[in-house]
C-alpha atoms as a PDB file:
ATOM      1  CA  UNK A   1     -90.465 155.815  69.090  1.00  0.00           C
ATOM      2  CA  UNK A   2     -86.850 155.699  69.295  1.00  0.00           C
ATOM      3  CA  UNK A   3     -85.067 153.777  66.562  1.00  0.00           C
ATOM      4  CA  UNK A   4     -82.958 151.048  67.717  1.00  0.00           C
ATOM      5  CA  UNK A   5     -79.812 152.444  66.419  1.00  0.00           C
ATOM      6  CA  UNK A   6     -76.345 151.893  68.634  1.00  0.00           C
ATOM      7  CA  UNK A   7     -74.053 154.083  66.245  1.00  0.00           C
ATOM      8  CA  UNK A   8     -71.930 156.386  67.867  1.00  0.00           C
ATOM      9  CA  UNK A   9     -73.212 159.470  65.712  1.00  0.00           C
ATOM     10  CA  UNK A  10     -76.741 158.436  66.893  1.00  0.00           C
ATOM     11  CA  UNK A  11     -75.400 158.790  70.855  1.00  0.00           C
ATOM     12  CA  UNK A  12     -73.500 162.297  70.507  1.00  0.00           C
ATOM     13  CA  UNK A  13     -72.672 163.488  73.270  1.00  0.00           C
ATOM     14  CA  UNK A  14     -74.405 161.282  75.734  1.00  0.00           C
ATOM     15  CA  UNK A  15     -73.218 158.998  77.779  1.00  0.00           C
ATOM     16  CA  UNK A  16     -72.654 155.273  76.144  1.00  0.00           C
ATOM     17  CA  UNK A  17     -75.321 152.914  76.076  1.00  0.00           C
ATOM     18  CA  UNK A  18     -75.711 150.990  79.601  1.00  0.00           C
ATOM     19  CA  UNK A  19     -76.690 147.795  77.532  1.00  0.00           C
ATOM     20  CA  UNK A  20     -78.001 147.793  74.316  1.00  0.00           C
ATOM     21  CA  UNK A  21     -80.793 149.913  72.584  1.00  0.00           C
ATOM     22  CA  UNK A  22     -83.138 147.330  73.003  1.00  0.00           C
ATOM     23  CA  UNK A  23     -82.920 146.557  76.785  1.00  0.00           C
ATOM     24  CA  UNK A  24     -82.545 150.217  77.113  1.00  0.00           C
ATOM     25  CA  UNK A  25     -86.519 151.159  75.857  1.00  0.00           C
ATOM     26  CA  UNK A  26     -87.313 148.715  78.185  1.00  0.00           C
ATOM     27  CA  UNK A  27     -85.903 150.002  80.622  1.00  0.00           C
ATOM     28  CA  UNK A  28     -87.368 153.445  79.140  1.00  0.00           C
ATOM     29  CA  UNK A  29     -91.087 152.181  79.494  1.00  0.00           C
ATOM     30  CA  UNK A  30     -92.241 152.450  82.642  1.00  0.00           C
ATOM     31  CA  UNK A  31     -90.919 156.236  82.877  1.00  0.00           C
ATOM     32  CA  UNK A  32     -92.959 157.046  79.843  1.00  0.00           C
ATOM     33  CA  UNK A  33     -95.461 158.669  81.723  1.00  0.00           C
ATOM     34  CA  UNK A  34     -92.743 161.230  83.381  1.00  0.00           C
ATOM     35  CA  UNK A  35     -92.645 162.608  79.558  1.00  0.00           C
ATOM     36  CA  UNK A  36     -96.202 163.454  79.474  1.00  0.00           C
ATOM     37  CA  UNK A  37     -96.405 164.713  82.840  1.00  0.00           C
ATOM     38  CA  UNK A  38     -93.706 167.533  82.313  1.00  0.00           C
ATOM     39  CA  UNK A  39     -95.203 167.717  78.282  1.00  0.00           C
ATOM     40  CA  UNK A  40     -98.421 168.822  80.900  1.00  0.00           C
ATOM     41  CA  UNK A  41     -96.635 171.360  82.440  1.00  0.00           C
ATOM     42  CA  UNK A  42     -95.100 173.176  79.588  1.00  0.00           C
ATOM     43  CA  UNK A  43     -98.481 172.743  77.594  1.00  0.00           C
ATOM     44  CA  UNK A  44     -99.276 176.629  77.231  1.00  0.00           C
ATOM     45  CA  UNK A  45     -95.437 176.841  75.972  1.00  0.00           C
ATOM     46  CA  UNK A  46     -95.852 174.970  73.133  1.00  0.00           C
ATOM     47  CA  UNK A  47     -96.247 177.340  70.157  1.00  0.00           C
ATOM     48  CA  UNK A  48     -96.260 176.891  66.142  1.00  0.00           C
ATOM     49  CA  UNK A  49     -92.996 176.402  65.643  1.00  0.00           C
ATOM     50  CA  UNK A  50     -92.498 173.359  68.340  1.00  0.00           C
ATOM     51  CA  UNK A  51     -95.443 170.905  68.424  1.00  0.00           C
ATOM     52  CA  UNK A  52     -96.075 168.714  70.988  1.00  0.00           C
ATOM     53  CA  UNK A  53     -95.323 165.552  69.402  1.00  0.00           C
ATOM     54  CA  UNK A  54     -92.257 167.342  68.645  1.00  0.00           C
ATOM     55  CA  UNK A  55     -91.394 168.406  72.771  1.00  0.00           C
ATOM     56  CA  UNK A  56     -92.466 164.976  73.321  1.00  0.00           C
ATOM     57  CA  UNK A  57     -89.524 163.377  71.215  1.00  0.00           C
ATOM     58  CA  UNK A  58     -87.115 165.779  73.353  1.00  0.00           C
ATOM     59  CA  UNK A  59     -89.131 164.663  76.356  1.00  0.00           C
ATOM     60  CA  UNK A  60     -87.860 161.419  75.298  1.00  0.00           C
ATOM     61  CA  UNK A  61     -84.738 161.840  74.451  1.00  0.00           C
ATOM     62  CA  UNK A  62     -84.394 163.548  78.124  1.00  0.00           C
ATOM     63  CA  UNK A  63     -85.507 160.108  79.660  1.00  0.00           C
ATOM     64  CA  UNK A  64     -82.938 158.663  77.357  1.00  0.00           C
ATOM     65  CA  UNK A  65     -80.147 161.394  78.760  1.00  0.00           C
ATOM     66  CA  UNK A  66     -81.071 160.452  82.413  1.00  0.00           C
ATOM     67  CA  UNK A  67     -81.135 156.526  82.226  1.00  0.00           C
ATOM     68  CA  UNK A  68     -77.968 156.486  80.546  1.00  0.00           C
ATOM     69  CA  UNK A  69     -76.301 159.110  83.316  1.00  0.00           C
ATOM     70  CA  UNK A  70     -78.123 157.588  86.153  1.00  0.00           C
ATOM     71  CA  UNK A  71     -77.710 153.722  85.083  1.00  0.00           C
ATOM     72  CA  UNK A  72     -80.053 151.230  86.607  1.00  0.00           C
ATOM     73  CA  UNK A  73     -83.016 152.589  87.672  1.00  0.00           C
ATOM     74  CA  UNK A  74     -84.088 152.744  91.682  1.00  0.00           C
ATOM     75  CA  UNK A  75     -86.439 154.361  94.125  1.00  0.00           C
ATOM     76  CA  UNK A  76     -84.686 158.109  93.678  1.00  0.00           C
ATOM     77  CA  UNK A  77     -84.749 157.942  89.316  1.00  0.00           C
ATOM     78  CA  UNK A  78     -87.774 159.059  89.154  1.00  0.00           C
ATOM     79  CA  UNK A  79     -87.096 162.537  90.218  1.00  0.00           C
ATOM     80  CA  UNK A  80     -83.683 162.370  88.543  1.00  0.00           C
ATOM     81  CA  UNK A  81     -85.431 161.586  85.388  1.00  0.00           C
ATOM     82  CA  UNK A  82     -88.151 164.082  85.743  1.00  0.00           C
ATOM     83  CA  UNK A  83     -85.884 166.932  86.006  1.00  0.00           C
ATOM     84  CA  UNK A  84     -83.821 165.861  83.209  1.00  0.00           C
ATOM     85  CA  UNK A  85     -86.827 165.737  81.084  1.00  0.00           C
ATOM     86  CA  UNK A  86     -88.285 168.793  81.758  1.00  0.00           C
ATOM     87  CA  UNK A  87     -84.827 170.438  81.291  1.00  0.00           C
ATOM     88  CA  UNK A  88     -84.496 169.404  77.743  1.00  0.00           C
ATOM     89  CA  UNK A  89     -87.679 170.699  77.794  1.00  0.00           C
ATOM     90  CA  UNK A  90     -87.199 174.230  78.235  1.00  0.00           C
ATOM     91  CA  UNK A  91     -83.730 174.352  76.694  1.00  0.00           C
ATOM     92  CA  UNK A  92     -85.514 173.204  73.404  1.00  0.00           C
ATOM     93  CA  UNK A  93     -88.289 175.819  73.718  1.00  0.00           C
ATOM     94  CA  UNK A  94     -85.426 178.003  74.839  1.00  0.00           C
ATOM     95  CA  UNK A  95     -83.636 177.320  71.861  1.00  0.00           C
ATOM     96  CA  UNK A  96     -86.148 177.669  69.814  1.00  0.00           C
ATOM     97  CA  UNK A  97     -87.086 181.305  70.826  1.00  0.00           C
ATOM     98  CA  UNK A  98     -91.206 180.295  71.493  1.00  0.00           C
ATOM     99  CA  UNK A  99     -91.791 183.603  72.169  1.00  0.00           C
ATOM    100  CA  UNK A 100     -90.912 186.173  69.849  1.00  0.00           C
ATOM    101  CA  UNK A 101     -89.876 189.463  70.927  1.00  0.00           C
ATOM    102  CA  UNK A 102     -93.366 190.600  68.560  1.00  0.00           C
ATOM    103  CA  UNK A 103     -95.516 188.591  70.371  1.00  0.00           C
ATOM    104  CA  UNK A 104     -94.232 189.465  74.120  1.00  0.00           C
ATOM    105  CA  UNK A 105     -94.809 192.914  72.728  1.00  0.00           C
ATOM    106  CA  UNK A 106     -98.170 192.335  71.452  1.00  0.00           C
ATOM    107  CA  UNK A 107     -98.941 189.981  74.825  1.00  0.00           C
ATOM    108  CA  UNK A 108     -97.774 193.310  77.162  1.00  0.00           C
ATOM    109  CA  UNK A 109    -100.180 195.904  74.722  1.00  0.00           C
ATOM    110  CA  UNK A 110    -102.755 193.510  75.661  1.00  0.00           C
ATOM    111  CA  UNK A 111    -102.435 193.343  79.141  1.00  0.00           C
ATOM    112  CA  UNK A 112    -102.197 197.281  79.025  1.00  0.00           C
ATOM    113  CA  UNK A 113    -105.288 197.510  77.250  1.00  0.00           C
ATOM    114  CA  UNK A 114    -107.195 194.500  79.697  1.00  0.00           C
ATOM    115  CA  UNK A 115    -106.472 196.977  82.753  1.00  0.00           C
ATOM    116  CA  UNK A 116    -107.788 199.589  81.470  1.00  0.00           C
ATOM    117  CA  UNK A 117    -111.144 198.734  80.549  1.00  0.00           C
ATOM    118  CA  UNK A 118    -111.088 196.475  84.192  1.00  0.00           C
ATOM    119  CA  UNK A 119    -110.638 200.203  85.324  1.00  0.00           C
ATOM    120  CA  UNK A 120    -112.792 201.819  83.198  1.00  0.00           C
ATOM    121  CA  UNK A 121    -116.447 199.449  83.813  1.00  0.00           C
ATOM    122  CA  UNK A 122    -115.265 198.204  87.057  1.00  0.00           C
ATOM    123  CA  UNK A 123    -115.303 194.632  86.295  1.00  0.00           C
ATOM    124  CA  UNK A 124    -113.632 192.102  83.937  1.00  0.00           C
ATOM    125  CA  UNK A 125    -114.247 192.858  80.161  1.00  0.00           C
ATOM    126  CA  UNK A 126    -115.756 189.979  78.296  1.00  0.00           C
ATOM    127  CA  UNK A 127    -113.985 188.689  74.824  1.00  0.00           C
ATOM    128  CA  UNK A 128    -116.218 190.465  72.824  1.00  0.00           C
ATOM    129  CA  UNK A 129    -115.857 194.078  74.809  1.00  0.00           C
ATOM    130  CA  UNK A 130    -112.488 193.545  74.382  1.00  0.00           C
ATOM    131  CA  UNK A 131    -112.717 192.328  70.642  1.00  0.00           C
ATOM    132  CA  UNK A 132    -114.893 195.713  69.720  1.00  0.00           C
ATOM    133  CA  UNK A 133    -111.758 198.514  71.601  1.00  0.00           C
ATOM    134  CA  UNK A 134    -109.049 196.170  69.536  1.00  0.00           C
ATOM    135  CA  UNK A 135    -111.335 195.725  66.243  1.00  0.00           C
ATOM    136  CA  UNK A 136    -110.948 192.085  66.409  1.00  0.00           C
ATOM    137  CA  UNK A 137    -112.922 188.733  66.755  1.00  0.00           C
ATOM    138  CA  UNK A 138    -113.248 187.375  70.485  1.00  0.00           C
ATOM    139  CA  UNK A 139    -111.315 183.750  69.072  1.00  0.00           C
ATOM    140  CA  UNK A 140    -108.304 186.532  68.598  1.00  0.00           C
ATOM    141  CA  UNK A 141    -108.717 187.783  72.039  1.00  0.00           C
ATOM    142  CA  UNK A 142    -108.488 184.274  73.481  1.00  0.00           C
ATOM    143  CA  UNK A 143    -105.565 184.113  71.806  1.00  0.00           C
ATOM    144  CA  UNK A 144    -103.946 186.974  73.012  1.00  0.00           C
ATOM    145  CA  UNK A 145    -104.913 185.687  76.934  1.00  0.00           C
ATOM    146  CA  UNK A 146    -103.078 182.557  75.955  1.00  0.00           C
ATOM    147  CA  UNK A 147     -99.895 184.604  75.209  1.00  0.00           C
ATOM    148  CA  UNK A 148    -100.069 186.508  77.747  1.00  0.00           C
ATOM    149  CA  UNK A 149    -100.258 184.105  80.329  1.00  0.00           C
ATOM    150  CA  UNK A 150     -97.323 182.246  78.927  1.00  0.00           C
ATOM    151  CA  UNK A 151     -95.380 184.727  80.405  1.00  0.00           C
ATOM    152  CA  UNK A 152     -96.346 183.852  83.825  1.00  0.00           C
ATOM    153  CA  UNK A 153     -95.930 180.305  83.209  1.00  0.00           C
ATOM    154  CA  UNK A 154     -92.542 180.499  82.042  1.00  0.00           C
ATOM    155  CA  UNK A 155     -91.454 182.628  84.725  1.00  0.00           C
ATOM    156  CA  UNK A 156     -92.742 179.948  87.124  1.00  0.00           C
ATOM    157  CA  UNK A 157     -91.262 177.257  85.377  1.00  0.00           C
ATOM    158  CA  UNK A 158     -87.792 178.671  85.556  1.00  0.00           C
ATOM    159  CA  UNK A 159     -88.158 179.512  89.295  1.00  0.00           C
ATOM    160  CA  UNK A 160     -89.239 175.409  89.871  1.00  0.00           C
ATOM    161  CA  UNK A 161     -86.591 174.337  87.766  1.00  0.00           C
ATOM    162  CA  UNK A 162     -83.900 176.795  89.594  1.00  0.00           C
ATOM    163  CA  UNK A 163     -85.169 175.585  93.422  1.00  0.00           C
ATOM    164  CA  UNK A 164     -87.709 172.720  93.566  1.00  0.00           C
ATOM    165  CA  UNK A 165     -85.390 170.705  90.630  1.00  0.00           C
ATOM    166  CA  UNK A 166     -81.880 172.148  91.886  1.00  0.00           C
ATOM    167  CA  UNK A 167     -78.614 170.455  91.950  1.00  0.00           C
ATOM    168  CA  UNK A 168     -78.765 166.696  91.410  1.00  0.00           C
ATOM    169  CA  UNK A 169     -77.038 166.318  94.734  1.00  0.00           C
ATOM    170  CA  UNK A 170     -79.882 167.952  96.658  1.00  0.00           C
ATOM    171  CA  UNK A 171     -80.223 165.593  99.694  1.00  0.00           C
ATOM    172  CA  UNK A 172     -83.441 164.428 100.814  1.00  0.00           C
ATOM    173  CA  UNK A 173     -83.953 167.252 103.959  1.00  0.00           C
ATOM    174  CA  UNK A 174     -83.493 169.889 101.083  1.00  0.00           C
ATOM    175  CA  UNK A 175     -86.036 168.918  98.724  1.00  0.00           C
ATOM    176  CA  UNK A 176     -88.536 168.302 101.388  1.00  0.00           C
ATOM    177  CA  UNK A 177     -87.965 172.028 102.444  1.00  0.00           C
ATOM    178  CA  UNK A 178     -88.403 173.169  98.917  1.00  0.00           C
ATOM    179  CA  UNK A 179     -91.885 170.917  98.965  1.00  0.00           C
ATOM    180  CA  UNK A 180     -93.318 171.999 102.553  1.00  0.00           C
ATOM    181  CA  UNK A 181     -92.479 175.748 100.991  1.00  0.00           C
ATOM    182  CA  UNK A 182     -94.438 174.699  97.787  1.00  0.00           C
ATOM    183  CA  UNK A 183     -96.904 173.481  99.726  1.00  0.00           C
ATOM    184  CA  UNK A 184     -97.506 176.149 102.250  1.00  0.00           C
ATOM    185  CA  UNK A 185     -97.344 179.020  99.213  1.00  0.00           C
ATOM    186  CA  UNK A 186    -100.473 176.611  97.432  1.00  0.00           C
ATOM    187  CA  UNK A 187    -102.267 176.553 100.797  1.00  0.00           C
ATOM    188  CA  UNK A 188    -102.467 180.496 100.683  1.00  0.00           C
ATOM    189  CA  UNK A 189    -104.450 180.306  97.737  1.00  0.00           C
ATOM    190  CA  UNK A 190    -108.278 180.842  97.720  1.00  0.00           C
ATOM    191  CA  UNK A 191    -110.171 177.831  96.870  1.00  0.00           C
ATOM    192  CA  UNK A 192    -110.802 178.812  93.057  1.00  0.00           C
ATOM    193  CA  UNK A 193    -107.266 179.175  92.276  1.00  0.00           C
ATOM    194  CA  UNK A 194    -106.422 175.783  94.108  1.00  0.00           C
ATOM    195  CA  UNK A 195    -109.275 174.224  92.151  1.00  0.00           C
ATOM    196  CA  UNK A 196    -107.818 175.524  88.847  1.00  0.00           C
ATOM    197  CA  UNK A 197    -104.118 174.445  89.726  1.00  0.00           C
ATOM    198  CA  UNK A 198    -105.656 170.692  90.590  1.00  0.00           C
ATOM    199  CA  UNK A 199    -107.412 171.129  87.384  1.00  0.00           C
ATOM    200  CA  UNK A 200    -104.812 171.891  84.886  1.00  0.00           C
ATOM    201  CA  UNK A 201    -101.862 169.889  86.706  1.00  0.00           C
ATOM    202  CA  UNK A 202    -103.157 167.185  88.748  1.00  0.00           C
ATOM    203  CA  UNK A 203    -106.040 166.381  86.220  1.00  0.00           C
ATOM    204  CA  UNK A 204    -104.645 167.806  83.222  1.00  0.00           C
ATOM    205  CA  UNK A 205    -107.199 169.654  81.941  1.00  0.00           C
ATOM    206  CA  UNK A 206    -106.813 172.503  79.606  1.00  0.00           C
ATOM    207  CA  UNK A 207    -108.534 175.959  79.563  1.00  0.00           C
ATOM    208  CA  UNK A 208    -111.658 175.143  77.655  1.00  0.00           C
ATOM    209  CA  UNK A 209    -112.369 171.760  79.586  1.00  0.00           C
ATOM    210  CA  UNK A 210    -111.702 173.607  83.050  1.00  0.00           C
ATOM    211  CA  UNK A 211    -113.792 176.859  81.559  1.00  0.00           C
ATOM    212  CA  UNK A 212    -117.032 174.326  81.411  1.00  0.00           C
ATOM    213  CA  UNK A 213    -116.286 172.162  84.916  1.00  0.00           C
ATOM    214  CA  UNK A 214    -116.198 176.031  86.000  1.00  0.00           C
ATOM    215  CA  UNK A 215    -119.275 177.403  84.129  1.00  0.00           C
ATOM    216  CA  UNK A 216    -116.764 180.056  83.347  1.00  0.00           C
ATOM    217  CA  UNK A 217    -115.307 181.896  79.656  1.00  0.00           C
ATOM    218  CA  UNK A 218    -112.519 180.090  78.515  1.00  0.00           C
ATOM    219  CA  UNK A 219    -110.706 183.868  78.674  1.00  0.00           C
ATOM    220  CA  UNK A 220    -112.031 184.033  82.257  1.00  0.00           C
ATOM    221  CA  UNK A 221    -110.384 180.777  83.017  1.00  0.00           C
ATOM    222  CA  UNK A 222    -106.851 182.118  81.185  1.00  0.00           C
ATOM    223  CA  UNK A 223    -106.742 185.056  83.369  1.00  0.00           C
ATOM    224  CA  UNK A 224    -107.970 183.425  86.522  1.00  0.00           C
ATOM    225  CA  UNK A 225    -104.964 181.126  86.084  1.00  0.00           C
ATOM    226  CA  UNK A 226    -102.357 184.048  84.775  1.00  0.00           C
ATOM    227  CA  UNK A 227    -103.375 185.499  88.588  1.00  0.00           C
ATOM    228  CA  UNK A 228    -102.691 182.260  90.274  1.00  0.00           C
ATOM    229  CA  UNK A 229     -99.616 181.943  88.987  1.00  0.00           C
ATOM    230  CA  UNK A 230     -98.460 185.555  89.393  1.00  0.00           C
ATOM    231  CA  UNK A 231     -99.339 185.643  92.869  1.00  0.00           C
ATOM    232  CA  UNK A 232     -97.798 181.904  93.226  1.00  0.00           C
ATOM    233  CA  UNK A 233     -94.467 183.412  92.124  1.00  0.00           C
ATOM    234  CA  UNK A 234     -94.627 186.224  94.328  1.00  0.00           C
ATOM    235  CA  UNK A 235     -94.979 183.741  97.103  1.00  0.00           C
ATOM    236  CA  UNK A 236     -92.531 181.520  96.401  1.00  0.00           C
ATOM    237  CA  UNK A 237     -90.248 184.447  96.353  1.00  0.00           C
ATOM    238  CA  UNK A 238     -91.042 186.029  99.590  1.00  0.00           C
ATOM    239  CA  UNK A 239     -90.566 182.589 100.974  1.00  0.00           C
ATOM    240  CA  UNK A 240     -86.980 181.968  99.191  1.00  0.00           C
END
């Protein structure tokens, strides 16, 4: 939790207090839940080197950022706040360089080598196919679909954050364009990928939970999802 601190060196460079420290986590505590929302959608981000009690302090210090900008809160701070918090977000993980250039190598060799042998026996390889052509174990090979659909996810996240949480003074006919557009790409979905969406945003499930409501391979589920969100990019760009 935030320490009830009101030095100056605590603030830096944000805006002053509205009241006091004290009133402010009050006012902090019903938005709480906006933290762990956007904590939700950045969940496949999170790597070694930022935890997610760690990206949940930022998250929180993002709510902190946005009260103190917006001042009291009203009907319209909630999506102020949320896109504020999310920001911090990714400039954290941004910051931080979550993705090595090593990994996004190894992530793209991986890919290669998942086409292939989808070309090769005509279907989707299993963890432990793959595991035996890279001499690995099929835990590593989950691993490596987690990586790989990071990439995915981060390129959707930055197209959301560039046109669904654009310029604070979006008026309201604007960002229920960039909603209906959202809405219409989801609706071209089949009902699997939907179901998978609802899953891991809506329900906040993660792969392995959503692998067994599926009766699916947790890898299965990975790439399922890596699609989904591929082809939900693609979308949203032809509609843009």
């Amino acid at each position: 939790m935030l320490q009830e601190n009101s030095s100056e060196e605590t603030y830096g460079s944000f805006p002053p207090p509205i009241s006091s420290p004290k009133n402010e986590q009050e006012l902090m505590r019903p938005y709480l839940y906006l933290v762990k929302r956007a904590l939700s959608h950045l969940r496949s981000q999170v790597s070694a080197t930022m935890s997610r009690e760690d990206l949940e302090q930022i998250g929180m210090l993002g709510l902190l950022e946005a009260l103190r900008r917006y001042g009291e809160p009203d009907e319209h701070f909630e999506g102020f706040a949320f896109k504020r918090i999310r920001g911090s977000m990714l400039d954290e993980l941004r910051r931080q360089d979550w993705r090595p250039r090593q990994l996004r190598q190894q992530a793209n060799a991986f890919n290669q080598v998942v086409r292939r042998q989808t070309n090769l026996l005509g279907r989707n390889p299993t963890e432990k196919e793959l595991a035996e052509v890279l001499k690995t174990t099929p835990e590593a090979i989950r691993d490596m679909y987690y990586a790989s659909q990071a990439e995915a996810m981060q390129s959707l996240d930055e197209l959301l954050e560039s046109e669904m949480y654009g310029d604070d003074g979006q008026d309201d006919f604007n960002q229920l364009e960039i909603r209906m557009t959202l809405k219409k790409a989801l609706s071209n979905l089949n009902s699997r990928q939907q179901m998978i969406l609802s899953l891991y945003y809506q329900y906040e499930l993660n792969m392995k939970e959503i692998a067994l409501a599926l009766d699916l391979t947790e890898s299965r589920v990975c790439q399922l999802h890596k699609q989904t969100i591929i082809e939900l990019n693609e979308q949203l760009k032809s509609q843009a």
